[in-house]
N, C-alpha and C. Protein backbone atom coordinates (compact mmCIF):
# COMPACT_ATOMS: atom_id res chain seq x y z
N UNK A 1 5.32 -14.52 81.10
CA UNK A 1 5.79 -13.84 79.94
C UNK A 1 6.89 -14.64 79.22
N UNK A 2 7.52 -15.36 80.01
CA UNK A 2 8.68 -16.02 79.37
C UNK A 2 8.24 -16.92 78.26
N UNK A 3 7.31 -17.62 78.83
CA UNK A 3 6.22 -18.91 78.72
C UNK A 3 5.70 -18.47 76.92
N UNK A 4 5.32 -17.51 76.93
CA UNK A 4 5.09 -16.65 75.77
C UNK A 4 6.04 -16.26 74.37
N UNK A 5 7.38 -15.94 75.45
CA UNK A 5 8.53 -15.62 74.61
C UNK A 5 8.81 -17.30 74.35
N UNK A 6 8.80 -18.11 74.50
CA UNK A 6 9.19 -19.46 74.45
C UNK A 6 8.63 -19.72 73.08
N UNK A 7 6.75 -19.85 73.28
CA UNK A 7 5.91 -20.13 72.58
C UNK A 7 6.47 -19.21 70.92
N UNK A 8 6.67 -17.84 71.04
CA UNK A 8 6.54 -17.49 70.15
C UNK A 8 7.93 -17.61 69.64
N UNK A 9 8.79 -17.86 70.07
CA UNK A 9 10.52 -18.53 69.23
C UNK A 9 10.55 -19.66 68.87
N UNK A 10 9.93 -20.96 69.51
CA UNK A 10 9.24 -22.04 68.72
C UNK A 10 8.35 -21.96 67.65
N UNK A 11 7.04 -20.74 67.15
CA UNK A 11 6.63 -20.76 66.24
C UNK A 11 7.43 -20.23 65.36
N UNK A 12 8.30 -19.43 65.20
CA UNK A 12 9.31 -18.59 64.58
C UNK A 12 10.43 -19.50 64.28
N UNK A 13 10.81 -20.69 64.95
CA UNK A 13 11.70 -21.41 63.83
C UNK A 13 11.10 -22.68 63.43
N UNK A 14 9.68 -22.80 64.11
CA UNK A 14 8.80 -23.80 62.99
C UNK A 14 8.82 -22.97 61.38
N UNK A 15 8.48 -21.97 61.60
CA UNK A 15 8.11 -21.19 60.47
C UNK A 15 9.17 -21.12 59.42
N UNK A 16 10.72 -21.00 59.96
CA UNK A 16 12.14 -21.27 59.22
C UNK A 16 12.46 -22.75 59.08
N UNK A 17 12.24 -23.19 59.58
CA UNK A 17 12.21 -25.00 59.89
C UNK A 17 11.74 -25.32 58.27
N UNK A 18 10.38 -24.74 58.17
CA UNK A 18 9.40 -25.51 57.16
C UNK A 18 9.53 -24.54 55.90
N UNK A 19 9.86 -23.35 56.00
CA UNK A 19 10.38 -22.36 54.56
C UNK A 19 11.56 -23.59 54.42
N UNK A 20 12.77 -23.23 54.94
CA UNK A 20 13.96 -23.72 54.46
C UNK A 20 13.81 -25.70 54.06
N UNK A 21 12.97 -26.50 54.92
CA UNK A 21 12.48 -27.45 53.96
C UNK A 21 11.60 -27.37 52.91
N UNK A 22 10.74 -26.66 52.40
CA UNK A 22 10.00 -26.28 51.33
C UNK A 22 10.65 -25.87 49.83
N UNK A 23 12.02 -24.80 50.53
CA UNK A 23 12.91 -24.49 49.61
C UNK A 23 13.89 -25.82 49.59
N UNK A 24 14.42 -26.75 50.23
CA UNK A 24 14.42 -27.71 49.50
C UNK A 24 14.13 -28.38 48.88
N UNK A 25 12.71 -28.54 49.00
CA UNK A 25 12.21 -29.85 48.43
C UNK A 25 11.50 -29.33 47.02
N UNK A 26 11.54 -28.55 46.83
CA UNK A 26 11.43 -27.47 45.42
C UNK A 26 12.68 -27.55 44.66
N UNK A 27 14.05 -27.41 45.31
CA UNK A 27 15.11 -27.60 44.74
C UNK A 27 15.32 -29.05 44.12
N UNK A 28 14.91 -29.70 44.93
CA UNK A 28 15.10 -31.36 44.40
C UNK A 28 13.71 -31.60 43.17
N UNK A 29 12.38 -31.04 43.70
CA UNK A 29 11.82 -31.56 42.44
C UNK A 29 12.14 -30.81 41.20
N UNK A 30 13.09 -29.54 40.95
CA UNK A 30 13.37 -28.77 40.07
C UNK A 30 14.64 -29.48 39.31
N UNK A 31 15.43 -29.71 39.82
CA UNK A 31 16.52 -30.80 39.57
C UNK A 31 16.24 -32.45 39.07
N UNK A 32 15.02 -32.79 39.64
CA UNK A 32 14.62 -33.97 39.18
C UNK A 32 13.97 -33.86 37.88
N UNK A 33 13.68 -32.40 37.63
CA UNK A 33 12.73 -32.56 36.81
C UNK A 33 13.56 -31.56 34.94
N UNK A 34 14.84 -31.95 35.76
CA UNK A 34 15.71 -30.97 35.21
C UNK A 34 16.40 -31.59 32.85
N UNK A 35 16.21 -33.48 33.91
CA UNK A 35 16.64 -34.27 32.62
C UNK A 35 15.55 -34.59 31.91
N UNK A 36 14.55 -34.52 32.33
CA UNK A 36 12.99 -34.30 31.83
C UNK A 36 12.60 -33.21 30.50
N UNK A 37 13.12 -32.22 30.95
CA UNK A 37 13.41 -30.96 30.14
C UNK A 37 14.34 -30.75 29.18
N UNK A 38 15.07 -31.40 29.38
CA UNK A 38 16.46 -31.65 28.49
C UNK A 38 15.97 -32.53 27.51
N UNK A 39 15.47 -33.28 27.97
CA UNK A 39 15.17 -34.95 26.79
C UNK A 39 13.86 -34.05 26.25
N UNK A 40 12.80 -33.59 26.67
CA UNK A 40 11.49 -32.67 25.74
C UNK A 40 12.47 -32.07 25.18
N UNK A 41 13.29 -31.26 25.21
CA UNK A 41 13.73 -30.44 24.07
C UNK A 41 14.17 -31.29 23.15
N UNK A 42 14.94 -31.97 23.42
CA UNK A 42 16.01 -32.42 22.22
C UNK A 42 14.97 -33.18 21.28
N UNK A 43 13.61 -33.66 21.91
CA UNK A 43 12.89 -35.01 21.65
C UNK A 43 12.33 -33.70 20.03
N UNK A 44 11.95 -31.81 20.94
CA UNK A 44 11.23 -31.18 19.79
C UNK A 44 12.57 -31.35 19.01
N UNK A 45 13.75 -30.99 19.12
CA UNK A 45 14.58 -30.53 17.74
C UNK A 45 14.16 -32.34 16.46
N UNK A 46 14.64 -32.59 17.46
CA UNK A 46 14.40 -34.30 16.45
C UNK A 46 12.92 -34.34 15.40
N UNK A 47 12.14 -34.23 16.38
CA UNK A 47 10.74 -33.71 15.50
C UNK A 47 10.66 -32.61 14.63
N UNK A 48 11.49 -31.98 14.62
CA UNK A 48 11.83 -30.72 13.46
C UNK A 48 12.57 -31.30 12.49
N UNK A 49 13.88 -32.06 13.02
CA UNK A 49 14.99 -32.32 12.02
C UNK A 49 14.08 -33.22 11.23
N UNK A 50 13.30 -33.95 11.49
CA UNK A 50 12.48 -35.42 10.79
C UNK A 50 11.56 -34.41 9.88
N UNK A 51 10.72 -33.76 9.94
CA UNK A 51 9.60 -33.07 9.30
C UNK A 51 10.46 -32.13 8.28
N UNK A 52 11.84 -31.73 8.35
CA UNK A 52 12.72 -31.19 7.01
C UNK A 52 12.94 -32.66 6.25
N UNK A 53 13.70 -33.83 7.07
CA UNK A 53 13.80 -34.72 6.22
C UNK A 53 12.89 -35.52 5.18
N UNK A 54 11.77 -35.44 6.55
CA UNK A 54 10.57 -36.03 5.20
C UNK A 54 10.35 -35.30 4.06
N UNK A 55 10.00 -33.89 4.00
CA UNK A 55 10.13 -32.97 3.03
C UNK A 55 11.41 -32.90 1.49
N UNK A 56 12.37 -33.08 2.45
CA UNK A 56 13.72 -33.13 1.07
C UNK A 56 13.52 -34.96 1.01
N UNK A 57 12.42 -35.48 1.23
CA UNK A 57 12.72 -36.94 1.25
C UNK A 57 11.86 -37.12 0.35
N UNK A 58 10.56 -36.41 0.17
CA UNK A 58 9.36 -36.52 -0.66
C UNK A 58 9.68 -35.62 -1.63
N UNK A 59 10.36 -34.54 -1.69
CA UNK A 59 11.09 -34.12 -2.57
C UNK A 59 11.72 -34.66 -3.77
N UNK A 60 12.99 -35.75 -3.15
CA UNK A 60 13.80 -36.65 -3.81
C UNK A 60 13.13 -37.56 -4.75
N UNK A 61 12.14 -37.90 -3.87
CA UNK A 61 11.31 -39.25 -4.65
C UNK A 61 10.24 -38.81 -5.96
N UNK A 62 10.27 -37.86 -5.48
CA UNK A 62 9.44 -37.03 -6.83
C UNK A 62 10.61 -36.87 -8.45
N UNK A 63 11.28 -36.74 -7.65
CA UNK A 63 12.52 -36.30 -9.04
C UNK A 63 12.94 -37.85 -9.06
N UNK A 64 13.29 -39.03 -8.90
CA UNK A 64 13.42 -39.95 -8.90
C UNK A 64 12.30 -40.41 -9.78
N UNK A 65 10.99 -39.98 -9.42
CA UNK A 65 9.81 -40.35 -10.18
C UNK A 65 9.66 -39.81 -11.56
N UNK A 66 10.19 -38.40 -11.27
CA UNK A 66 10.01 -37.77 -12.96
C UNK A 66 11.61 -38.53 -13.59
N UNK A 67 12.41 -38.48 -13.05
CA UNK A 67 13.71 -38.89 -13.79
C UNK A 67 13.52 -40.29 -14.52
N UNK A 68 12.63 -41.74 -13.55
CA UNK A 68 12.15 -42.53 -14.34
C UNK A 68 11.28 -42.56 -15.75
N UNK A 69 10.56 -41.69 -15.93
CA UNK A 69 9.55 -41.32 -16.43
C UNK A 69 10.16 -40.75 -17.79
N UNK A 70 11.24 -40.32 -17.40
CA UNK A 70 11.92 -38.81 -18.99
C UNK A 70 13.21 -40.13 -19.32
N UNK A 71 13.47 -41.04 -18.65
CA UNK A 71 14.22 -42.23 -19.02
C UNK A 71 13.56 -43.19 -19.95
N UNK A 72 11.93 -43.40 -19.34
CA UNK A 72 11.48 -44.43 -20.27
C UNK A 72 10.98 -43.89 -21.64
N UNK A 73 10.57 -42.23 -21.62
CA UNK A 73 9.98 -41.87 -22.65
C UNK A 73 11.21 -41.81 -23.90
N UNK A 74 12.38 -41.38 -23.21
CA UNK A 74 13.52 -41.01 -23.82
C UNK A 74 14.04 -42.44 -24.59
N UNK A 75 13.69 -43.67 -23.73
CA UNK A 75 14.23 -45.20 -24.38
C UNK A 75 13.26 -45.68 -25.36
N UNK A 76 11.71 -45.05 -25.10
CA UNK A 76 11.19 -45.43 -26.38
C UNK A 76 11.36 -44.73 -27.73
N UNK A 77 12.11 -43.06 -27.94
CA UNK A 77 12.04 -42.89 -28.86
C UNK A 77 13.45 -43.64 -29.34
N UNK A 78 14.53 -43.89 -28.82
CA UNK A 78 16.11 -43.97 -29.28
C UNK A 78 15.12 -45.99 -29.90
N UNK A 79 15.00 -46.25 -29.64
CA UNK A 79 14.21 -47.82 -29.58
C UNK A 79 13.42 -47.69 -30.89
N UNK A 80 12.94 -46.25 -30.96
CA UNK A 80 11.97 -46.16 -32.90
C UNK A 80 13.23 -45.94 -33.92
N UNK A 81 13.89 -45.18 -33.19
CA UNK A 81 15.31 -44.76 -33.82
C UNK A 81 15.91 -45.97 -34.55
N UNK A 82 16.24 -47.05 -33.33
CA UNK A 82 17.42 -48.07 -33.31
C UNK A 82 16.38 -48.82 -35.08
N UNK A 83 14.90 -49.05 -34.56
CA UNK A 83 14.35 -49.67 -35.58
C UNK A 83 14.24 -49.34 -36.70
N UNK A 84 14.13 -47.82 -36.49
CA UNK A 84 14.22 -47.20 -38.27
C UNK A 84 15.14 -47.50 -38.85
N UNK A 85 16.65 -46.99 -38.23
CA UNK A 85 17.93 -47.24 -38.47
C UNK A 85 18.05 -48.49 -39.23
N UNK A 86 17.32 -49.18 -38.44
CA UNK A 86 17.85 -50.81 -39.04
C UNK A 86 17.53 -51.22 -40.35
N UNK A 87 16.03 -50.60 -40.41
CA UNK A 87 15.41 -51.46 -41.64
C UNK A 87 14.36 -50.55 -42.37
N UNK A 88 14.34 -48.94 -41.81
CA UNK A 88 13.96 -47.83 -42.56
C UNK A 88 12.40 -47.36 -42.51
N UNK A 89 11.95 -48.78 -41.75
CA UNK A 89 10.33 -49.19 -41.75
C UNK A 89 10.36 -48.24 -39.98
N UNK A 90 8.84 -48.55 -39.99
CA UNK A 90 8.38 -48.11 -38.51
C UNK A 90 8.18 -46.39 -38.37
N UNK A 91 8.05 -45.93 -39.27
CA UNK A 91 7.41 -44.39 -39.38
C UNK A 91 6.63 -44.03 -38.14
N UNK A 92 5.37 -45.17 -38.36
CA UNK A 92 4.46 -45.24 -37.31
C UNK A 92 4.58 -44.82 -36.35
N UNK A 93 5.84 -45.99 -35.57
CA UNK A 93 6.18 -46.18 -34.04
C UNK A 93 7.43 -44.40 -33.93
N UNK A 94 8.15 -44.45 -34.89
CA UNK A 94 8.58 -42.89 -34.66
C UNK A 94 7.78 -42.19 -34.64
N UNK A 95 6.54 -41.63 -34.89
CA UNK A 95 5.98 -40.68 -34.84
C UNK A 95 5.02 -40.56 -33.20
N UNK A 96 4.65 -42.01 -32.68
CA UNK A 96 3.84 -42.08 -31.66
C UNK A 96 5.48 -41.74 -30.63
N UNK A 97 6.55 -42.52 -30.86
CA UNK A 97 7.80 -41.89 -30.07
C UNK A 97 7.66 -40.18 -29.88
N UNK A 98 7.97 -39.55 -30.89
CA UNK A 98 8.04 -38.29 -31.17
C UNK A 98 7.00 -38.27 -30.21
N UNK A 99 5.52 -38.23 -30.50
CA UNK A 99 4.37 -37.28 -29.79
C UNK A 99 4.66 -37.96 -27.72
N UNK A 100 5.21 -38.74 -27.95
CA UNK A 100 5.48 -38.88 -26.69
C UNK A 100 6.71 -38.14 -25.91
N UNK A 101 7.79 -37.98 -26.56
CA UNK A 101 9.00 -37.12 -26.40
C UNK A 101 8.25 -35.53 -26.01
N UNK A 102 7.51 -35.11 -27.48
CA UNK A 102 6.87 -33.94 -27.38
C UNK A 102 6.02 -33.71 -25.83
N UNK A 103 4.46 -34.43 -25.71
CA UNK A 103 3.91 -34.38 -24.37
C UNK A 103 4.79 -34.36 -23.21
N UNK A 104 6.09 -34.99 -23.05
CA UNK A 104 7.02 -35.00 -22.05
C UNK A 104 7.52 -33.98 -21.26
N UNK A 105 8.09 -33.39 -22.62
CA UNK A 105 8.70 -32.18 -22.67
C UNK A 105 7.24 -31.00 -22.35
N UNK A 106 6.04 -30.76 -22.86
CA UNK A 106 5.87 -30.05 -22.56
C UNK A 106 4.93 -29.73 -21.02
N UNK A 107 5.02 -30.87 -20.84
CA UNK A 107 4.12 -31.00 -19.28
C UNK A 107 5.18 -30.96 -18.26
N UNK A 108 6.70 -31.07 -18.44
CA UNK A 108 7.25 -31.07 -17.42
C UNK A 108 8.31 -30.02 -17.51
């Protein structure tokens, strides 16, 4: 009977033996796996912060694009201007100025 009681207190702290290493070794891959998780997150915020920037970035460049655009139309009419001014001639080129000022203005 002893022989028995032996047997079965040896299986009984095999059994605590191998829980309490199991629960370690869970602790360590949870911890290892701890800066892993940290760097995926931060890696999503970055991938967020970038996908607003591209947005106010493609944004910018659009108004950069129309701002070129209402600059050059705007330099060709002051340019029919400067020529009329000068020498009274060029009706023509003011009037194609004008319809270009006009289309400018009303498409944008």
């Amino acid at each position: 009977m002893t022989e028995a009681w032996t047997i079965i207190l040896a299986a009984a702290s095999a059994i605590v033996l191998l829980s309490n290493a199991a629960e370690k070794i869970i602790k360590a891959v949870k911890a290892a796996k701890a800066p892993e998780e940290k760097q995926n997150a931060e890696i999503e915020e970055i991938k967020s912060r970038l996908t607003k920037v591209e947005v106010m970035l493609s944004s910018d460049d659009q108004r950069i694009k129309d701002a070129k655009e209402c600059n050059h139309v705007l330099t060709k009419g002051m340019l029919a201007l400067l020529d009329h001014g000068i020498n009274g001639n060029n009706v023509n080129q003011m009037k194609a100025a004008r319809q270009d000022v006009e289309a400018y203005l009303i498409n944008h």
